[in-house]
Protein backbone atom coordinates (compact mmCIF):
# COMPACT_ATOMS: atom_id res chain seq x y z
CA UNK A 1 -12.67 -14.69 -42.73
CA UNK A 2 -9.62 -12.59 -43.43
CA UNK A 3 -6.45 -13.31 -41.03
CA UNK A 4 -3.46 -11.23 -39.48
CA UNK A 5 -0.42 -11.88 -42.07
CA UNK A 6 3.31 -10.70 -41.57
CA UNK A 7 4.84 -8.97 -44.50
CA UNK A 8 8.53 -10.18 -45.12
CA UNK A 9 10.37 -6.81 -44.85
CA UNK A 10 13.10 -8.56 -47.89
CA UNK A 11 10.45 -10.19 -50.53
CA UNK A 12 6.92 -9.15 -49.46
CA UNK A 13 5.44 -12.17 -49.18
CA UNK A 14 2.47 -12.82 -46.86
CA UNK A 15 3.28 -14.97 -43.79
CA UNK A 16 1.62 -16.01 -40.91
CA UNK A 17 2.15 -14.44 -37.48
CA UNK A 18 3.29 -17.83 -35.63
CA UNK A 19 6.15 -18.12 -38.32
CA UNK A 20 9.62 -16.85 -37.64
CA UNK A 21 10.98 -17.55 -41.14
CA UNK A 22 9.53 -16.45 -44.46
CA UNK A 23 8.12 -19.38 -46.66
CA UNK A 24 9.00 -17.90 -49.82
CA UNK A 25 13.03 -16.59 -49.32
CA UNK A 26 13.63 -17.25 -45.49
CA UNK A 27 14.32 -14.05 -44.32
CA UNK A 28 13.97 -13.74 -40.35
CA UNK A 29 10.37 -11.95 -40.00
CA UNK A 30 10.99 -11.13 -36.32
CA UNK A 31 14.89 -10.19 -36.49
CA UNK A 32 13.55 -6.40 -36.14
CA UNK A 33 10.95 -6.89 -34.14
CA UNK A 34 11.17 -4.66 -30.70
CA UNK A 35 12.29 -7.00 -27.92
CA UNK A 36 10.28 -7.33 -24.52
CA UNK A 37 11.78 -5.58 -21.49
CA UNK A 38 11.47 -6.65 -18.24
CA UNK A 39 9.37 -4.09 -16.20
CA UNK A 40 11.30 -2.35 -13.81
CA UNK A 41 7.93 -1.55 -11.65
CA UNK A 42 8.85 -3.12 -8.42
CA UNK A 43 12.27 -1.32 -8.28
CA UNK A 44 10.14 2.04 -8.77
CA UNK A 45 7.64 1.30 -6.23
CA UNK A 46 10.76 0.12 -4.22
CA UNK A 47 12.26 3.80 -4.44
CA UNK A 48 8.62 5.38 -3.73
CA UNK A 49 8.38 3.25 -0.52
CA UNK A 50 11.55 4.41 0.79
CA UNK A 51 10.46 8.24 1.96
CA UNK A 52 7.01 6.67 3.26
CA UNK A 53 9.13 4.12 5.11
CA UNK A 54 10.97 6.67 6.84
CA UNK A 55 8.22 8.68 7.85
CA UNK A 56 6.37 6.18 9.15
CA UNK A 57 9.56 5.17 11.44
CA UNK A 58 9.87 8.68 12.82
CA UNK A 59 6.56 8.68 13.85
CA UNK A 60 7.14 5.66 15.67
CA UNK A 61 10.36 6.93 16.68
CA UNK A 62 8.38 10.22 18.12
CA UNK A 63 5.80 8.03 19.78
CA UNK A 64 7.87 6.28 21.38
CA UNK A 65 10.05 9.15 23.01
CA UNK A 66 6.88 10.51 24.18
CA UNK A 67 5.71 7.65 25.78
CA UNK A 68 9.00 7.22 27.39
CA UNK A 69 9.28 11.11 28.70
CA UNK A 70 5.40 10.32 29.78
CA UNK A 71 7.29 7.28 32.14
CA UNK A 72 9.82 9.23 33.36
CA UNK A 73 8.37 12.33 34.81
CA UNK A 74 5.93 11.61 37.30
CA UNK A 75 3.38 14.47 37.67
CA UNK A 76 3.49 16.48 40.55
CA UNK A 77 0.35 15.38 43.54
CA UNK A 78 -1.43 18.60 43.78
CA UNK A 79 -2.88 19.19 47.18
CA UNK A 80 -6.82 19.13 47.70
CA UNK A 81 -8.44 22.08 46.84
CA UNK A 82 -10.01 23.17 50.43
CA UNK A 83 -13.77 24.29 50.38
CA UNK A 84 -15.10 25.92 53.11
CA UNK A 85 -18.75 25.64 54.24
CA UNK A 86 -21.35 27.01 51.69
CA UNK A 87 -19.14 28.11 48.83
CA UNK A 88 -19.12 25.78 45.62
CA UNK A 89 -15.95 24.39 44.50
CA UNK A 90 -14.19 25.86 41.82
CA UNK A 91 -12.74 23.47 39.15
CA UNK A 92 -10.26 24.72 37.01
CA UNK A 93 -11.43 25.33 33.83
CA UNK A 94 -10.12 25.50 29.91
CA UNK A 95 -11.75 28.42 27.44
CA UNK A 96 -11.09 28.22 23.61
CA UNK A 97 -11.75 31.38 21.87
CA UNK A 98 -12.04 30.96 17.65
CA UNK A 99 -11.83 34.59 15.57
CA UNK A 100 -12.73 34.18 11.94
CA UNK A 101 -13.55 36.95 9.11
CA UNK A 102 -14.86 36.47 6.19
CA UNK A 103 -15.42 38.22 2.76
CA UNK A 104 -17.52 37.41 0.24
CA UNK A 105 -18.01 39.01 -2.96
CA UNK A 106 -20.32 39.06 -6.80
CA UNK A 107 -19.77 39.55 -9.95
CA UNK A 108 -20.77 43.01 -9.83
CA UNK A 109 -17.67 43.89 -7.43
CA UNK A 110 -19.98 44.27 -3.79
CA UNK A 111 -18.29 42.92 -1.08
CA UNK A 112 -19.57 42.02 2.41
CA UNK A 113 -17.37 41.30 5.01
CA UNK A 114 -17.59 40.46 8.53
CA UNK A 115 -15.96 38.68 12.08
CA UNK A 116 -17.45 36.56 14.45
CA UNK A 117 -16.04 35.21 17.59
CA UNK A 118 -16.86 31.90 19.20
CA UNK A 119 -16.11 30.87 23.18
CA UNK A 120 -16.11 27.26 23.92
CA UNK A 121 -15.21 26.74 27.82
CA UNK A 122 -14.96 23.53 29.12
CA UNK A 123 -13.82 22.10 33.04
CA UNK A 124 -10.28 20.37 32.88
């Protein structure tokens, strides 16, 4: 079984990895070994949280004034609508109109293009 040896950098000789000093002229094996550094990961992720921190408190911020301009102004009582006799009532209502074109095209260079327009209406 053949086993992980440190060579002393002064004399050569063959050491074992668990020994600091070498056996045959007692040269420090580990003296030029790269040292350790702490990770400096949680003061990175500390700097990344900062923006989403702050966005995350204007939205609240924004919330919050809405809710309070929501307290503040009352809306306006609107009076009944009046209906006279055998006409149906008319409820306001919302319409949403979508325009898209599109082109699409090969790879011999023919291109087909086109519009379409969609309604959506929808009682308030």
């Amino acid at each position: 079984m053949s086993s992980v040896m440190r060579i002393c950098p002064q004399c050569g000789h063959g050491n074992t990895m668990e020994t600091r000093y070498c056996a045959q002229c007692g040269h420090d094996t580990q003296a030029n070994l790269p040292v350790p550094q702490p990770s400096n990961l949680p003061a990175v992720i500390g700097k990344a949280a900062v923006p989403v921190l702050v966005g995350v408190a204007s939205l609240a911020v924004s919330a919050g004034w809405r809710l309070l301009q929501g307290l503040l102004t009352k809306p306006v009582a609107q009076p009944p609508m009046q209906v006279k006799k055998g006409e149906i009532e008319k409820r306001p209502r919302a319409t949403i109109r979508i325009r898209s074109s599109w082109a699409v095209g090969d790879s011999n260079g023919n291109w087909q293009r086109g519009q379409a327009e969609h309604t959506i209406e929808f009682d308030e």
